[in-house]
N, C-alpha and C. Protein backbone atom coordinates (compact mmCIF):
# COMPACT_ATOMS: atom_id res chain seq x y z
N UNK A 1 7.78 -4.03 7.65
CA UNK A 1 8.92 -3.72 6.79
C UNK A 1 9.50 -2.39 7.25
N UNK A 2 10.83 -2.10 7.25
CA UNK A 2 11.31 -1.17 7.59
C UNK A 2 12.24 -0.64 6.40
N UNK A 3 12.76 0.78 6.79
CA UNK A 3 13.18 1.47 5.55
C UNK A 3 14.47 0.67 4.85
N UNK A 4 15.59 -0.06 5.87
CA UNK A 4 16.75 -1.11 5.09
C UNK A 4 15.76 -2.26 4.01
N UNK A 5 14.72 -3.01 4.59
CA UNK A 5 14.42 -4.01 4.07
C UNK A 5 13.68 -3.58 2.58
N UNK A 6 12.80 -1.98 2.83
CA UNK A 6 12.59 -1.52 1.69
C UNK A 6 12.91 -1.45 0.97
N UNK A 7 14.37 -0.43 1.17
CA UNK A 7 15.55 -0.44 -0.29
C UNK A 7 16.17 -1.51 -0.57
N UNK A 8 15.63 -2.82 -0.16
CA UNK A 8 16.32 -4.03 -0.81
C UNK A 8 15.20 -4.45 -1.73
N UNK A 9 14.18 -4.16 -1.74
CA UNK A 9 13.19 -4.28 -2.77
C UNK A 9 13.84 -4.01 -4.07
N UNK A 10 13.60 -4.80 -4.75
CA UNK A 10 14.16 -4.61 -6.41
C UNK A 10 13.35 -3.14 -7.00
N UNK A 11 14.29 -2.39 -7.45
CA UNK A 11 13.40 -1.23 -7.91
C UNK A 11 12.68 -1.49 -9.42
N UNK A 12 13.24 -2.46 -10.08
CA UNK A 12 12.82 -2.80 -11.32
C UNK A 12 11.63 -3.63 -11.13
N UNK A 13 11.67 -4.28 -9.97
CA UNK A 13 10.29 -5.27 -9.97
C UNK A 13 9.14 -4.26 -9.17
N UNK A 14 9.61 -3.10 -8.40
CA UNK A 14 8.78 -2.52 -8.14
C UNK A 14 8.23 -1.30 -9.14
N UNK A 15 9.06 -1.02 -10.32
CA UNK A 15 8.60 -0.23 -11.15
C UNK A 15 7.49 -1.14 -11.90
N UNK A 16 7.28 -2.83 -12.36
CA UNK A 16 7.06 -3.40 -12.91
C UNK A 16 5.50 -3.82 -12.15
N UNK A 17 5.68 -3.62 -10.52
CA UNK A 17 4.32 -3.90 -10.10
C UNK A 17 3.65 -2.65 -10.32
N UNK A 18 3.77 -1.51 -10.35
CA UNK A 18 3.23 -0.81 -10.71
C UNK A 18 2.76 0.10 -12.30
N UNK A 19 3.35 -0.71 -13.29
CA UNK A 19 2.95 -0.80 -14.89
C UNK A 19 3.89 -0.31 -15.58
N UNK A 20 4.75 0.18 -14.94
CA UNK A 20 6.26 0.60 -15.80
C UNK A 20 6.96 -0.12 -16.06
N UNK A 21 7.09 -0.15 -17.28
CA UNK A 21 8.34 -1.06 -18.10
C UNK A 21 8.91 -0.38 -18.87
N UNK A 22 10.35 -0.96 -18.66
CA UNK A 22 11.52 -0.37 -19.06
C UNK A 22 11.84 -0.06 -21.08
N UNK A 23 12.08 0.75 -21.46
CA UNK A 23 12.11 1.27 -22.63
C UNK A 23 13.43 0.08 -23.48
N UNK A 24 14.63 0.21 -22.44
CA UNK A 24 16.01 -0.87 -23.03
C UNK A 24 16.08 -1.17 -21.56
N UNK A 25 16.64 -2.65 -22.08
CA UNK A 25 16.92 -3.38 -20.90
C UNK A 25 18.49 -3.64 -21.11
N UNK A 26 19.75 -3.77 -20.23
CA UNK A 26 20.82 -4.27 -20.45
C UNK A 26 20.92 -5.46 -19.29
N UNK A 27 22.53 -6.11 -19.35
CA UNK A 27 22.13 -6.59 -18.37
C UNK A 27 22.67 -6.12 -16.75
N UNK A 28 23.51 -5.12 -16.54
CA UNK A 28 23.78 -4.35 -15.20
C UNK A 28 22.65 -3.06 -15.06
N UNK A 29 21.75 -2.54 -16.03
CA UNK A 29 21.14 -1.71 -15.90
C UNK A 29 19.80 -1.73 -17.12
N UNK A 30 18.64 -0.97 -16.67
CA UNK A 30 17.77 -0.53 -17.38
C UNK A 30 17.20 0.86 -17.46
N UNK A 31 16.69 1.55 -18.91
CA UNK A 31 16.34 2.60 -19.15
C UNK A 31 14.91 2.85 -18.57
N UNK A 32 14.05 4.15 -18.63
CA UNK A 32 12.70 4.23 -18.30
C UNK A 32 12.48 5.39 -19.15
N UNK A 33 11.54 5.95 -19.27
CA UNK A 33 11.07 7.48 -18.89
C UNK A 33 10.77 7.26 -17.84
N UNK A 34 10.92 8.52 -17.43
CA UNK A 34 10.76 8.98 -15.99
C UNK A 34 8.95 9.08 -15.42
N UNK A 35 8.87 8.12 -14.29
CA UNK A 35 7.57 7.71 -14.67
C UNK A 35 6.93 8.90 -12.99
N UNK A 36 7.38 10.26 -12.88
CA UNK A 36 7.26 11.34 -12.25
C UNK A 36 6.97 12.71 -13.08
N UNK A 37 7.27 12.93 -14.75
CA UNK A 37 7.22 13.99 -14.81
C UNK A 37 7.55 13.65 -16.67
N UNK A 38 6.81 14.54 -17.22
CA UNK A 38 6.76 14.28 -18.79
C UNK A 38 8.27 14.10 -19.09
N UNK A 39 8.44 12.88 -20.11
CA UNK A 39 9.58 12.72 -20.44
C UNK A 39 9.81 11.82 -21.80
N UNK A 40 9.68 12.34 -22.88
CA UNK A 40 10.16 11.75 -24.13
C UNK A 40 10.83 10.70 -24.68
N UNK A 41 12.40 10.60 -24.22
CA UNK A 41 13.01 9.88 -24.03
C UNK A 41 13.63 9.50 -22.87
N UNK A 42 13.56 7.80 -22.95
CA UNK A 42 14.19 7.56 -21.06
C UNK A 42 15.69 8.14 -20.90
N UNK A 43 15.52 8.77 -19.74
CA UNK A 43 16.10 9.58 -18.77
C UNK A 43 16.59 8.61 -17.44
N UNK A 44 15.43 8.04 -17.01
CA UNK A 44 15.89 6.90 -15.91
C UNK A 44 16.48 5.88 -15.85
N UNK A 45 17.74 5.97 -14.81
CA UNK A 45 18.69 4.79 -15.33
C UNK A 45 18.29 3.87 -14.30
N UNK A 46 18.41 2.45 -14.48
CA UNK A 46 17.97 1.94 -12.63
C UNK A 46 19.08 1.01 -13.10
N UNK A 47 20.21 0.69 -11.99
CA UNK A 47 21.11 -0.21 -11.29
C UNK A 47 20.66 -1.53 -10.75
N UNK A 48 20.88 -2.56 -11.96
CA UNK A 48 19.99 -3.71 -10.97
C UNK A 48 20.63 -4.49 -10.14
N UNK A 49 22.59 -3.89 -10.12
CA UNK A 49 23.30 -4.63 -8.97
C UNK A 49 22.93 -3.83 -7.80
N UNK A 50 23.60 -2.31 -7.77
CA UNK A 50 23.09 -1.53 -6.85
C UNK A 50 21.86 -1.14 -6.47
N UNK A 51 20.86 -1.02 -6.89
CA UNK A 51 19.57 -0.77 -6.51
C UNK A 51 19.44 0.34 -6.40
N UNK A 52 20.29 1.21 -7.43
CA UNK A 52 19.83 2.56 -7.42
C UNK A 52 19.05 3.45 -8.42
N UNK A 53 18.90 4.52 -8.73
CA UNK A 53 18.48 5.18 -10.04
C UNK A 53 18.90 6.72 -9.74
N UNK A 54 18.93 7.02 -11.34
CA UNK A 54 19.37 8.58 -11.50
C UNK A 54 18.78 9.01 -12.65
N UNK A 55 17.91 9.81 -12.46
CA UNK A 55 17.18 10.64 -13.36
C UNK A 55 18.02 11.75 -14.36
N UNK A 56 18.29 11.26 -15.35
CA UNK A 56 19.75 12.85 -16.02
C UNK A 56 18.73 13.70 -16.51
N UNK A 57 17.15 13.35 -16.87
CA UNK A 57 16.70 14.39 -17.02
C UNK A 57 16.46 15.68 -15.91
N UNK A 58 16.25 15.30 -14.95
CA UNK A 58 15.81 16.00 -13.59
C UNK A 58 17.05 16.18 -12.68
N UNK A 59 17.97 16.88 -13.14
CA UNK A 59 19.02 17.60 -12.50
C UNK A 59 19.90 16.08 -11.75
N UNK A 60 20.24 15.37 -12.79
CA UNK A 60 20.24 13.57 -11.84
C UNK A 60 20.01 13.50 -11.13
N UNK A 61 19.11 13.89 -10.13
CA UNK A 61 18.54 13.48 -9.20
C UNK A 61 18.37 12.26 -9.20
N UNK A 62 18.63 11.00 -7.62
CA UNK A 62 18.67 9.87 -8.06
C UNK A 62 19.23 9.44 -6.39
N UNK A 63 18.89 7.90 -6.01
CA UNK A 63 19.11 7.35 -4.63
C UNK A 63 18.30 6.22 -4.55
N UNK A 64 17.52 6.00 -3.65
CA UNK A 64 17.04 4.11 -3.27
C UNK A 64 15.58 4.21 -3.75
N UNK A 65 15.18 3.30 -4.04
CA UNK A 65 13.64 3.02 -3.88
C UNK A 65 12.99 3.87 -3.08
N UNK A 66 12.84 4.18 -2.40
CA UNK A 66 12.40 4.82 -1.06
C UNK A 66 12.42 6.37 -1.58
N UNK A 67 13.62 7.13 -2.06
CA UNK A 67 13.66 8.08 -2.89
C UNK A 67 12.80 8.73 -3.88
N UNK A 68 12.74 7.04 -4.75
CA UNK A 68 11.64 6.98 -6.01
C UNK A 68 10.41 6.96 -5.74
N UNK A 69 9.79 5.92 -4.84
CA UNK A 69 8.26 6.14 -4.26
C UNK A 69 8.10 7.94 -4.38
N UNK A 70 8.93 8.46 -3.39
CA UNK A 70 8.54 9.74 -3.03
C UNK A 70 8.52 10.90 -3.75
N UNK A 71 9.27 10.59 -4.96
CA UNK A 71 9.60 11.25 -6.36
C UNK A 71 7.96 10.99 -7.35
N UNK A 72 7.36 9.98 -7.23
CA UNK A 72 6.03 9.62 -8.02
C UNK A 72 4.92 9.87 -6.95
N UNK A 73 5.07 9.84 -5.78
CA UNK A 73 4.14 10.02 -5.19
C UNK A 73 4.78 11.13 -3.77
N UNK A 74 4.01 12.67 -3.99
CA UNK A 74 4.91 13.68 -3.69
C UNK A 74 4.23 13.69 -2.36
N UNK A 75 3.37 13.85 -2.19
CA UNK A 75 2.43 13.75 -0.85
C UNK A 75 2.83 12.98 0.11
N UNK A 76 3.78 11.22 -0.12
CA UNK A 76 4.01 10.61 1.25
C UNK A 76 4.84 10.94 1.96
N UNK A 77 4.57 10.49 3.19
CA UNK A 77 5.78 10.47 4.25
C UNK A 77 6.78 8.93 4.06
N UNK A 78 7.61 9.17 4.42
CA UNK A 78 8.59 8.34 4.16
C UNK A 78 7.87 6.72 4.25
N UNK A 79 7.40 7.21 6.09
CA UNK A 79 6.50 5.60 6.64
C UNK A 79 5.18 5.05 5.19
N UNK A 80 4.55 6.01 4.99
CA UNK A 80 3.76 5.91 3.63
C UNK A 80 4.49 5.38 2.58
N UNK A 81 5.21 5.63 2.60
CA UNK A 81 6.37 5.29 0.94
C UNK A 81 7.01 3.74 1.40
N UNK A 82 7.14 3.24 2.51
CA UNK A 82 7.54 2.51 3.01
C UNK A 82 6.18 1.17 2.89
N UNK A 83 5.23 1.90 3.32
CA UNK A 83 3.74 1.03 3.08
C UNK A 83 3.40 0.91 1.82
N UNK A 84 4.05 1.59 0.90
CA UNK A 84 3.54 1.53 -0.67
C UNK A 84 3.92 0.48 -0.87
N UNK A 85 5.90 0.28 -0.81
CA UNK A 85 6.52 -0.81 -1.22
C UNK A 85 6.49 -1.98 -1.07
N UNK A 86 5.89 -2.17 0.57
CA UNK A 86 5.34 -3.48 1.10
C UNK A 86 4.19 -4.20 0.26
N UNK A 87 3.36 -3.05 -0.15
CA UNK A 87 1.90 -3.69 -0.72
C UNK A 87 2.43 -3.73 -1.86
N UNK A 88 2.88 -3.60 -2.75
CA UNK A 88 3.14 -3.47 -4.06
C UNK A 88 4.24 -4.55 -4.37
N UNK A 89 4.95 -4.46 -3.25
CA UNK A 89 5.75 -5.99 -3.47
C UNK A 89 5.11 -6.76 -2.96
N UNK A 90 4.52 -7.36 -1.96
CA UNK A 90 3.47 -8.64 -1.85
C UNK A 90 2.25 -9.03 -3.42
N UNK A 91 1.92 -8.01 -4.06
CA UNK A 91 1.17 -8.11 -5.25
C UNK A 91 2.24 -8.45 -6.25
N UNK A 92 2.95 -8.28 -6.04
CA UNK A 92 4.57 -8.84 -7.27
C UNK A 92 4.79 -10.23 -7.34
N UNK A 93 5.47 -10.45 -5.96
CA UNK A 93 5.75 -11.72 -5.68
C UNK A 93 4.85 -12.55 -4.92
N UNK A 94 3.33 -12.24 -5.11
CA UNK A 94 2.22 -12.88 -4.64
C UNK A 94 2.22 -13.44 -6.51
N UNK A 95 2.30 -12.38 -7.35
CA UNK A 95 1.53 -12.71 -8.59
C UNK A 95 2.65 -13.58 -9.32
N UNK A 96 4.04 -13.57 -9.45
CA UNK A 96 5.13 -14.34 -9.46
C UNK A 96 5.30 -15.60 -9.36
N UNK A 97 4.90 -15.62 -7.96
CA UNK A 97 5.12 -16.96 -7.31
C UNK A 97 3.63 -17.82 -7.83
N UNK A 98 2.53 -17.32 -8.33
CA UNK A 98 1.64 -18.15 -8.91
C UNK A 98 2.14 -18.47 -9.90
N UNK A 99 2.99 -17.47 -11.17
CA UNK A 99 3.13 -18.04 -12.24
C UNK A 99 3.82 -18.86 -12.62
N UNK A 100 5.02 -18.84 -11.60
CA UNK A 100 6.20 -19.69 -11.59
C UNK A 100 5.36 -20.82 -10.92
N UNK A 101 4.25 -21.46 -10.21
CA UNK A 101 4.43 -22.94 -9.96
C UNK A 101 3.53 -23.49 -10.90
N UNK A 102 2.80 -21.96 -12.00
CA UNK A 102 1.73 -23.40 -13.36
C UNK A 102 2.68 -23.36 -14.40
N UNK A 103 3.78 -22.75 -14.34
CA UNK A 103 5.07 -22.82 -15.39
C UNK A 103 5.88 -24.29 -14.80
N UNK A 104 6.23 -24.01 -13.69
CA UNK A 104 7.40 -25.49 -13.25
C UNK A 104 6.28 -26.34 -12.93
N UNK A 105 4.57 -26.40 -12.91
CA UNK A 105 4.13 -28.00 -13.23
C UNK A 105 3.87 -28.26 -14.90
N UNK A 106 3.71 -27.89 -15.46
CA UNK A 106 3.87 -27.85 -17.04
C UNK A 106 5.29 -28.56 -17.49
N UNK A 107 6.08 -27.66 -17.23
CA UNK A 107 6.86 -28.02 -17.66
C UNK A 107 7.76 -29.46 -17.71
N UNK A 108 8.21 -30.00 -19.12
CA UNK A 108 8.30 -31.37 -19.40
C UNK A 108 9.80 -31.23 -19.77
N UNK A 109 11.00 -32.17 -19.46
CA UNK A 109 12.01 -32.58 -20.37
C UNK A 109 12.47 -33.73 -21.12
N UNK A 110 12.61 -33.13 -22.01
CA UNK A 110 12.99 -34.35 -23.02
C UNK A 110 14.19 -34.67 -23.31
N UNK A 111 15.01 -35.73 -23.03
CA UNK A 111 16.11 -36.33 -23.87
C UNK A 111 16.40 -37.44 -24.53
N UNK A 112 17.32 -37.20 -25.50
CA UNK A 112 17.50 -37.94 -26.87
C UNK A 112 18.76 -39.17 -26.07
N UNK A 113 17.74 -40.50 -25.86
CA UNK A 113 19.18 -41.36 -25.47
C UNK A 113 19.41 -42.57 -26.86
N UNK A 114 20.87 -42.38 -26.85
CA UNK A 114 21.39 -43.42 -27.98
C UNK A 114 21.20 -44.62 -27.56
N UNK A 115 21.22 -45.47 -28.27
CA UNK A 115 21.32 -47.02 -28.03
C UNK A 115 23.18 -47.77 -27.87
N UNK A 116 23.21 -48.12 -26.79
CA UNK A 116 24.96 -48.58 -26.93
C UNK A 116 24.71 -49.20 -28.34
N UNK A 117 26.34 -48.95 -28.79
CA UNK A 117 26.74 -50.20 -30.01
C UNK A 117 26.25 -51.31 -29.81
N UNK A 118 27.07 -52.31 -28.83
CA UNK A 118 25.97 -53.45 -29.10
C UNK A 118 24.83 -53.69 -28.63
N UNK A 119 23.76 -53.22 -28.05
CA UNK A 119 22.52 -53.26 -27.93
C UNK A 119 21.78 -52.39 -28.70
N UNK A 120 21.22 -53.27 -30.15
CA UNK A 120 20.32 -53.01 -30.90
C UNK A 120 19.00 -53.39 -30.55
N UNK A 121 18.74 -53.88 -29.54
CA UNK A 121 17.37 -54.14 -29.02
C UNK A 121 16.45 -52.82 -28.38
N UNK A 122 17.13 -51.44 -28.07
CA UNK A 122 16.92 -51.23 -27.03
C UNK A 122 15.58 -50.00 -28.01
């Protein structure tokens, strides 16, 4: 994985593989606390067309996934922050893609069919 394919990583599904969930959800954007630095009320905005975020608590500070890794985890190098996202999205959409195929074999539909007018037999 390289740093373009990184920041196409959903930042919401990567906040989500790692236990953060969003405080309000809309549907062009979601709230957080800021899951880098004590924060009361969410502060973090994340863009789920753009794939971005901006912290208004922390001077808005704010840019790609790749940004954010490095914002929660201060120690990596970019290539590190880059290896986070890989593993953390394969555990996403490793764990995803199980749930979605015992959900779509379960799942049953039902419909209500009338009987034509004249066939009362049916």
């Amino acid at each position: 994985m390289n740093a373009k394919q990184a920041n196409h990583v959903s930042i919401k599904s990567y906040l989500e593989s790692i236990g953060i969930k969003p405080t309000r959800s809309y549907k062009s954007y979601s709230l957080y606390r800021s899951p880098y630095r004590a924060d009361r009320r969410p502060s973090l905005k994340v863009s789920h067309s753009e794939n971005l975020w901006v912290d208004y608590g922390d001077d808005n500070t704010g840019g790609t996934l790749i940004d954010l890794v490095l914002k929660i985890h201060p120690g990596l190098k970019v290539s590190e922050a880059i290896k986070e996202i890989e593993r953390s999205s394969q555990l996403f959409f490793s764990f995803h893609q199980q749930g979605s195929s015992v959900t779509n074999s379960t799942k049953q539909e039902t419909r209500k069919v009338k009987p034509e007018k004249g066939n009362r037999n049916i």
